[in-house]
Protein backbone atom coordinates (compact mmCIF):
# COMPACT_ATOMS: atom_id res chain seq x y z
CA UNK A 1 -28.50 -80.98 35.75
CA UNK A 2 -27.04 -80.48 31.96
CA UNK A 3 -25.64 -77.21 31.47
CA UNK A 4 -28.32 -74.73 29.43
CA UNK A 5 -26.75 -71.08 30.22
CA UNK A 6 -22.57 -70.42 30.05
CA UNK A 7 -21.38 -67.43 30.86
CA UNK A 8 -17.88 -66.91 29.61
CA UNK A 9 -15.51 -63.57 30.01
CA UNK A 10 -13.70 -61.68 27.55
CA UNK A 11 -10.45 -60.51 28.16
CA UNK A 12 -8.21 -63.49 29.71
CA UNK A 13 -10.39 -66.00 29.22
CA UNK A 14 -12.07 -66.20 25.55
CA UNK A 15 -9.58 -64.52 24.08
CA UNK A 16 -5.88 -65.04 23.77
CA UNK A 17 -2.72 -63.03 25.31
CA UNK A 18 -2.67 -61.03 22.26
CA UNK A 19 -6.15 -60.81 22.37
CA UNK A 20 -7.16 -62.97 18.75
CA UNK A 21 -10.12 -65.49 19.44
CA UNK A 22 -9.05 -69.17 19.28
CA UNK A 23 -10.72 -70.35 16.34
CA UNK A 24 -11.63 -73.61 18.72
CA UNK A 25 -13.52 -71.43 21.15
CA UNK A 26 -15.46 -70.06 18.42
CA UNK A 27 -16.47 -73.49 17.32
CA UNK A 28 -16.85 -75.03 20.59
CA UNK A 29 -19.40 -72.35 21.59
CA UNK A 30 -21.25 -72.46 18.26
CA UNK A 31 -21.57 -76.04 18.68
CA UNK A 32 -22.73 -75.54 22.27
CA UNK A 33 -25.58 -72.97 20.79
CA UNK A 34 -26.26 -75.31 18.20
CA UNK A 35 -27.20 -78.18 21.11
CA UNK A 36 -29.55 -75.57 22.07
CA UNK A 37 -27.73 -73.58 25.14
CA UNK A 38 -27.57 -70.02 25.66
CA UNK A 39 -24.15 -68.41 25.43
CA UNK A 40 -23.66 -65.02 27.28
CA UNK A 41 -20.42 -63.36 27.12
CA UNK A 42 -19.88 -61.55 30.48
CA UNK A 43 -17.75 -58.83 30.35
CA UNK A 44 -16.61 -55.25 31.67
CA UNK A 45 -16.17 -54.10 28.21
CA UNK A 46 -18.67 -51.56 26.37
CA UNK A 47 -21.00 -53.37 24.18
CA UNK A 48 -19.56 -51.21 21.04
CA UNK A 49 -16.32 -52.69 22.81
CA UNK A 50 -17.55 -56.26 22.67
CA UNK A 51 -19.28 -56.32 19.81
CA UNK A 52 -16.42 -57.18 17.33
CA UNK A 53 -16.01 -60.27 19.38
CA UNK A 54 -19.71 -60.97 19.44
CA UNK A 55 -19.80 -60.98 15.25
CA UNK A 56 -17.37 -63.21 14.72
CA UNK A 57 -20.10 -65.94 16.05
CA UNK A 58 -22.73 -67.13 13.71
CA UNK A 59 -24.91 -68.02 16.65
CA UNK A 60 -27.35 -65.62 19.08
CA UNK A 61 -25.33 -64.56 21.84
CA UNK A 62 -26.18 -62.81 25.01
CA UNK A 63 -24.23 -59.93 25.86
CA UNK A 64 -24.28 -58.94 29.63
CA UNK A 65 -21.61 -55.90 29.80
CA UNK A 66 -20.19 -52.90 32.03
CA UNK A 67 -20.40 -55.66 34.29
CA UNK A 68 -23.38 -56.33 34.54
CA UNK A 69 -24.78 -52.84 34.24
CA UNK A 70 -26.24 -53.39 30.92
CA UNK A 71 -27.75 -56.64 29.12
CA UNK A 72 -28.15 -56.92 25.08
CA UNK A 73 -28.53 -58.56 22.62
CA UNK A 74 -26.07 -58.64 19.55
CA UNK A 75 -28.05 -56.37 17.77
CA UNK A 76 -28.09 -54.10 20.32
CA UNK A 77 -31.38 -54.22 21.84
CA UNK A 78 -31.04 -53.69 26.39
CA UNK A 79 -32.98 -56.22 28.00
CA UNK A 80 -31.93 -55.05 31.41
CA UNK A 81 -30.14 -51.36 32.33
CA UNK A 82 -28.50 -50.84 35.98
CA UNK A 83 -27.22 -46.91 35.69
CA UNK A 84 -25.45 -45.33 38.31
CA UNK A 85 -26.71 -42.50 39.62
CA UNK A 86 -25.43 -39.30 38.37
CA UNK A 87 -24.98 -37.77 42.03
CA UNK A 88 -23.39 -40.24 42.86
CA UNK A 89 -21.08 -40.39 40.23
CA UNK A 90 -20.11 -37.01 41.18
CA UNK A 91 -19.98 -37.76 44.88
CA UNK A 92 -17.15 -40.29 43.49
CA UNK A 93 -15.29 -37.89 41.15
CA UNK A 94 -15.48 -35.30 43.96
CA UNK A 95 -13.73 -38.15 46.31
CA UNK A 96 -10.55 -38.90 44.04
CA UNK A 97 -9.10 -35.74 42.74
CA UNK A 98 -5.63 -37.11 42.79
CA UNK A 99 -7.06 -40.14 40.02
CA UNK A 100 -8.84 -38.03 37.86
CA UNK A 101 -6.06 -38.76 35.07
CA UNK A 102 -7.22 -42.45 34.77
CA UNK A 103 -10.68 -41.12 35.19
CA UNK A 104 -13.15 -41.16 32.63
CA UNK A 105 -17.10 -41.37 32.66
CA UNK A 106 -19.12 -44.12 30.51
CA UNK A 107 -22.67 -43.63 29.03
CA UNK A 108 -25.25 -45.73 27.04
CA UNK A 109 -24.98 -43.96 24.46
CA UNK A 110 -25.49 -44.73 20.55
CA UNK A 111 -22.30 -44.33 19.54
CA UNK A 112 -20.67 -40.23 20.30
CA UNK A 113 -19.63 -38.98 23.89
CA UNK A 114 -20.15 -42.97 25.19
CA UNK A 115 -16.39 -42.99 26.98
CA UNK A 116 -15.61 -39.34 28.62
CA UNK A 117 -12.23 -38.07 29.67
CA UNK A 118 -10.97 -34.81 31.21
CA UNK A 119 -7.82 -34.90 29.45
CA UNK A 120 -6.58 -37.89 26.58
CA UNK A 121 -2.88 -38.05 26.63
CA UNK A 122 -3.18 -40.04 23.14
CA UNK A 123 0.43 -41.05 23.28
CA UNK A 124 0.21 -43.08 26.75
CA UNK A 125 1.81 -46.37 26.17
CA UNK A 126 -0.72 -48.11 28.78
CA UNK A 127 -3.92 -46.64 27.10
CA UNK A 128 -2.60 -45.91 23.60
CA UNK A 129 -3.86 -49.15 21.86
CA UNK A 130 -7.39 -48.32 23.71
CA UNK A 131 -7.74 -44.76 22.59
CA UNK A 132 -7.30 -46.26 18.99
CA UNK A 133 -9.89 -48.78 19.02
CA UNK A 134 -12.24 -46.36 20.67
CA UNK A 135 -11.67 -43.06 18.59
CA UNK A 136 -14.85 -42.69 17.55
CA UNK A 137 -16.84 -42.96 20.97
CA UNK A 138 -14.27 -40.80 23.02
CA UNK A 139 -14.98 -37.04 24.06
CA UNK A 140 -13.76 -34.83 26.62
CA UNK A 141 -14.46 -32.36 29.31
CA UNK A 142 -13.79 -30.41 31.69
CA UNK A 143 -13.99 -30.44 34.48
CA UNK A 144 -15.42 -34.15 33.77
CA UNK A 145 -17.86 -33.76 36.50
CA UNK A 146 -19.49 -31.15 33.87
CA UNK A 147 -20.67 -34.07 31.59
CA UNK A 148 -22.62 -35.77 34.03
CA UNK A 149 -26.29 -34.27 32.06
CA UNK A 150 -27.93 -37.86 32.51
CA UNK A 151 -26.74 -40.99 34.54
CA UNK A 152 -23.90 -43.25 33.62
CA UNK A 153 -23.22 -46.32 33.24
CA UNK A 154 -20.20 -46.24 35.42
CA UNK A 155 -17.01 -44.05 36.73
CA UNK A 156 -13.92 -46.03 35.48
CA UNK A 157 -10.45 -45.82 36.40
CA UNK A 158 -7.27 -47.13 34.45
CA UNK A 159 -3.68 -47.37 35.68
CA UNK A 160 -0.91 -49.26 37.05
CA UNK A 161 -1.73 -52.23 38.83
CA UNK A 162 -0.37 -50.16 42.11
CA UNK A 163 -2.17 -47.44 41.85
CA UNK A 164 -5.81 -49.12 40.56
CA UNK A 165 -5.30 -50.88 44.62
CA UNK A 166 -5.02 -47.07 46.15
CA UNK A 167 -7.85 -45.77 44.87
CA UNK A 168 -10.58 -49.13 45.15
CA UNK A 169 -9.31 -48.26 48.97
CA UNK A 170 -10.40 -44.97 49.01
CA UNK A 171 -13.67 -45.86 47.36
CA UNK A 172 -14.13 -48.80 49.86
CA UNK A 173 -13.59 -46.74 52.31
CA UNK A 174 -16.07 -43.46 51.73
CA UNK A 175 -18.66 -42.58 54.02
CA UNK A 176 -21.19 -43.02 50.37
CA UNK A 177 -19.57 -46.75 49.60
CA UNK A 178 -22.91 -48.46 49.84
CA UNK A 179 -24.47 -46.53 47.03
CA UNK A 180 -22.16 -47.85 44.71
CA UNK A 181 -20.28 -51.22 43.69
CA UNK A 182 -16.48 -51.73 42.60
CA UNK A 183 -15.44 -54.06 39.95
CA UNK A 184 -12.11 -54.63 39.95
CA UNK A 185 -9.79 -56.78 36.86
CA UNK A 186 -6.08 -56.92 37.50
CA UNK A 187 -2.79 -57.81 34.93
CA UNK A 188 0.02 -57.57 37.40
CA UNK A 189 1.78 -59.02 34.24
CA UNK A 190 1.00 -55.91 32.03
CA UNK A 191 0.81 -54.24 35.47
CA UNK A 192 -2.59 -52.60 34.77
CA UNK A 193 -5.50 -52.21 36.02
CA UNK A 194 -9.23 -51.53 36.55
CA UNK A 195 -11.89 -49.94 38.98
CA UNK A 196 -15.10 -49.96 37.39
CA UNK A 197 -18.20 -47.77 40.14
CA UNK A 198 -21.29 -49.24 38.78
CA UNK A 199 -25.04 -49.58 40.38
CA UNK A 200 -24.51 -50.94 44.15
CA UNK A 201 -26.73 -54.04 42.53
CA UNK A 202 -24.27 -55.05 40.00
CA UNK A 203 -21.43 -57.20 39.70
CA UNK A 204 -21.36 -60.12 36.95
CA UNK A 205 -23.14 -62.26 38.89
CA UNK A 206 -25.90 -60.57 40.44
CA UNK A 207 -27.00 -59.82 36.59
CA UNK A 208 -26.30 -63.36 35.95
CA UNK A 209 -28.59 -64.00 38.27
CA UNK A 210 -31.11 -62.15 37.43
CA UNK A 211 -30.96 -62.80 33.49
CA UNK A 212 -31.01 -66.89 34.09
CA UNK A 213 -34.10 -66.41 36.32
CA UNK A 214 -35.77 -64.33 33.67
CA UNK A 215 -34.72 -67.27 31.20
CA UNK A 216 -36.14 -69.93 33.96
CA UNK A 217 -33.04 -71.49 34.37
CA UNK A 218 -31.58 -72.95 37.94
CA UNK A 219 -28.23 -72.20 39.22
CA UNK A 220 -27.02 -75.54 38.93
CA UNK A 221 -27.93 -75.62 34.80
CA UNK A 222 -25.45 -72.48 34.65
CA UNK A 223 -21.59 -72.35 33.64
CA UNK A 224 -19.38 -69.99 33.85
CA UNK A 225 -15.57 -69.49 32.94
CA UNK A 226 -13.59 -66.49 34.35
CA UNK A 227 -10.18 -65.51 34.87
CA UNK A 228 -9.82 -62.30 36.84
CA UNK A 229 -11.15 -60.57 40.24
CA UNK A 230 -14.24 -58.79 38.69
CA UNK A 231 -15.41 -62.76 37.48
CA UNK A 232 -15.96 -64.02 41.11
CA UNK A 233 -19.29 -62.91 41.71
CA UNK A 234 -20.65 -64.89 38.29
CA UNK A 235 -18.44 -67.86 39.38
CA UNK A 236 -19.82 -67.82 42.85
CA UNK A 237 -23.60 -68.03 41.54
CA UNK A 238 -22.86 -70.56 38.54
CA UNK A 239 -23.54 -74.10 39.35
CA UNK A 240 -20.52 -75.16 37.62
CA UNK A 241 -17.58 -73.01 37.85
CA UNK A 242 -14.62 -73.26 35.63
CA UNK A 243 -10.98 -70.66 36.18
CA UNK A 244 -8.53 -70.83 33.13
CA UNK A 245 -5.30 -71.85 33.54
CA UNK A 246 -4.19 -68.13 33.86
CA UNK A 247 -6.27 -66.86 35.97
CA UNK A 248 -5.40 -64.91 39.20
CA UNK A 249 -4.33 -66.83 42.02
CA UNK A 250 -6.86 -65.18 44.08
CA UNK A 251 -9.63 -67.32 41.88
CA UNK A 252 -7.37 -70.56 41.75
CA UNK A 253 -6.98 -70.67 45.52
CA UNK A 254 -10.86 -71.25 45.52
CA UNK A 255 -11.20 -74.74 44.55
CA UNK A 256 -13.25 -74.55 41.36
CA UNK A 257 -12.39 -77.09 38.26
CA UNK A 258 -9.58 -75.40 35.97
CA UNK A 259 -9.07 -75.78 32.36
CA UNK A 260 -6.37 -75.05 30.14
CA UNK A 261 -5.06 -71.71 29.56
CA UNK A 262 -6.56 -68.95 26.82
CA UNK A 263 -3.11 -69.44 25.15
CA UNK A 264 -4.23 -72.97 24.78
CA UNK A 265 -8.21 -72.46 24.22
CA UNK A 266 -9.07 -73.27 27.69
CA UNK A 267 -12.87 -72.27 27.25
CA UNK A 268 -13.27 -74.94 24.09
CA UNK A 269 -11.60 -77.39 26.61
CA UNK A 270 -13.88 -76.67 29.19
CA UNK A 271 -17.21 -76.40 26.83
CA UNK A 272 -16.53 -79.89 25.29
CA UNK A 273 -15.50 -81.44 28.96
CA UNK A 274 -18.30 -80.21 30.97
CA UNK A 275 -21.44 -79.06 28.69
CA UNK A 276 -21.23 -80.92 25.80
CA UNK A 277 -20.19 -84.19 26.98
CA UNK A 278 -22.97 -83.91 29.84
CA UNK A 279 -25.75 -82.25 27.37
């Protein structure tokens, strides 16, 4: 069947190691929209997060983010929501005291109060560039369980790659595990990491799943291209799986087609080679 849905990631795959967007992606994916197929971009960012990268397309895009918690359009509109419960957001917090420095509770929030820390060490050279970007939608309190007045989005932690391992363990591990979901995105090169608690019915590809069926679409007319840990769901459900060139060894050792790297526009490569040319 000819490819009428791709889902593509951010981080490590659309974009770049310095994180610029190839100016080949960007055509290759307005061309694909042009040819008339959906584009999502499928991410664990924030939509306020993603939505630079989202305007820098002159097409409609689809933006499924928190992965997979939330689904909107450009413009902002939800289509779908997935919140975590606040209790047992708490139940979380309450099981990793030791984390609660790379802690910090997200909300769907207009724009204030969206990204919540206990404490912001501003100056931390692993989070610094982050807290910049993010200024505006970053608050604080304490303790941070006191902010939980509605339900989240998610319970995120940040930190060395190292420590990120320790405390998915713990929350794999806790008596409450099955009321929740982990994603989890590695850089062992930048040795950092991610643990995103979202909705126990989340992951990238269960909301995938459930946004192609809403659109009508079949597994096998879905793509999807992915680099890290927290893409296998997506790449599991898509018909036609693509890993960049960089991705994790984890997602290479599974025998989907590879394209180039995102230092060498690997999602334009693998647009043109298998949606275009079979569209």
């Amino acid at each position: 069947m000819a490819v009428r849905l791709i889902a593509i990631d951010i981080d490590g795959t659309l974009l770049d190691s310095r994180w610029q967007l190839p100016e080949a992606n960007r055509q290759a994916i307005v061309q694909a929209a042009a040819s008339g197929i959906e584009v999502a971009l499928v991410t664990g960012r924030r939509y306020d997060f993603a939505r630079p990268i989202a305007e820098r397309f002159s097409c409609p895009l689809t933006m499924i983010v928190n992965n997979g918690a939330l689904v909107k359009s450009k413009d902002g509109a939800t289509h779908l929501q997935h919140l975590l419960p606040r209790e047992t957001a708490r139940a979380v917090l309450a099981a990793t005291p030791v984390f609660r420095p790379g802690a910090a509770v997200v909300f769907d929030r207009p724009k204030e109060n969206q990204v919540v820390f206990e404490n912001i060490d501003w100056e931390d050279p692993s989070r610094k560039s982050y807290f910049e970007r993010n200024r505006e939608f970053i608050a604080q309190a304490s303790p941070l369980e006191s902010c939980l007045t509605e339900d989240p989005i998610q319970v995120m932690y940040s930190g060395p790659v190292g420590r990120m391992r320790e405390v998915e363990a713990v929350l794999r591990a806790h008596p409450r595990a099955k009321q929740y979901a982990l994603a989890v995105t590695e850089y062992e090169d930048r040795n950092f990491g991610l643990v995103d608690v979202i909705h126990p019915a989340c992951s990238k590809g269960a909301t995938l799943a459930e946004w192609a069926a809403r659109r009508g679409l079949k597994r096998e007319q879905v793509m999807a291209i992915g680099d890290n840990l927290n893409d296998r769901e997506m790449l599991e459900f898509a018909g036609l799986a693509v890993v960049m060139g960089n991705s994790v060894p984890a997602l290479k050792s599974l025998g989907w087609l590879e394209t180039l790297s995102n230092d060498q526009s690997g999602v334009a490569a693998a647009i043109r080679a298998y949606a275009l040319e079979q569209s």
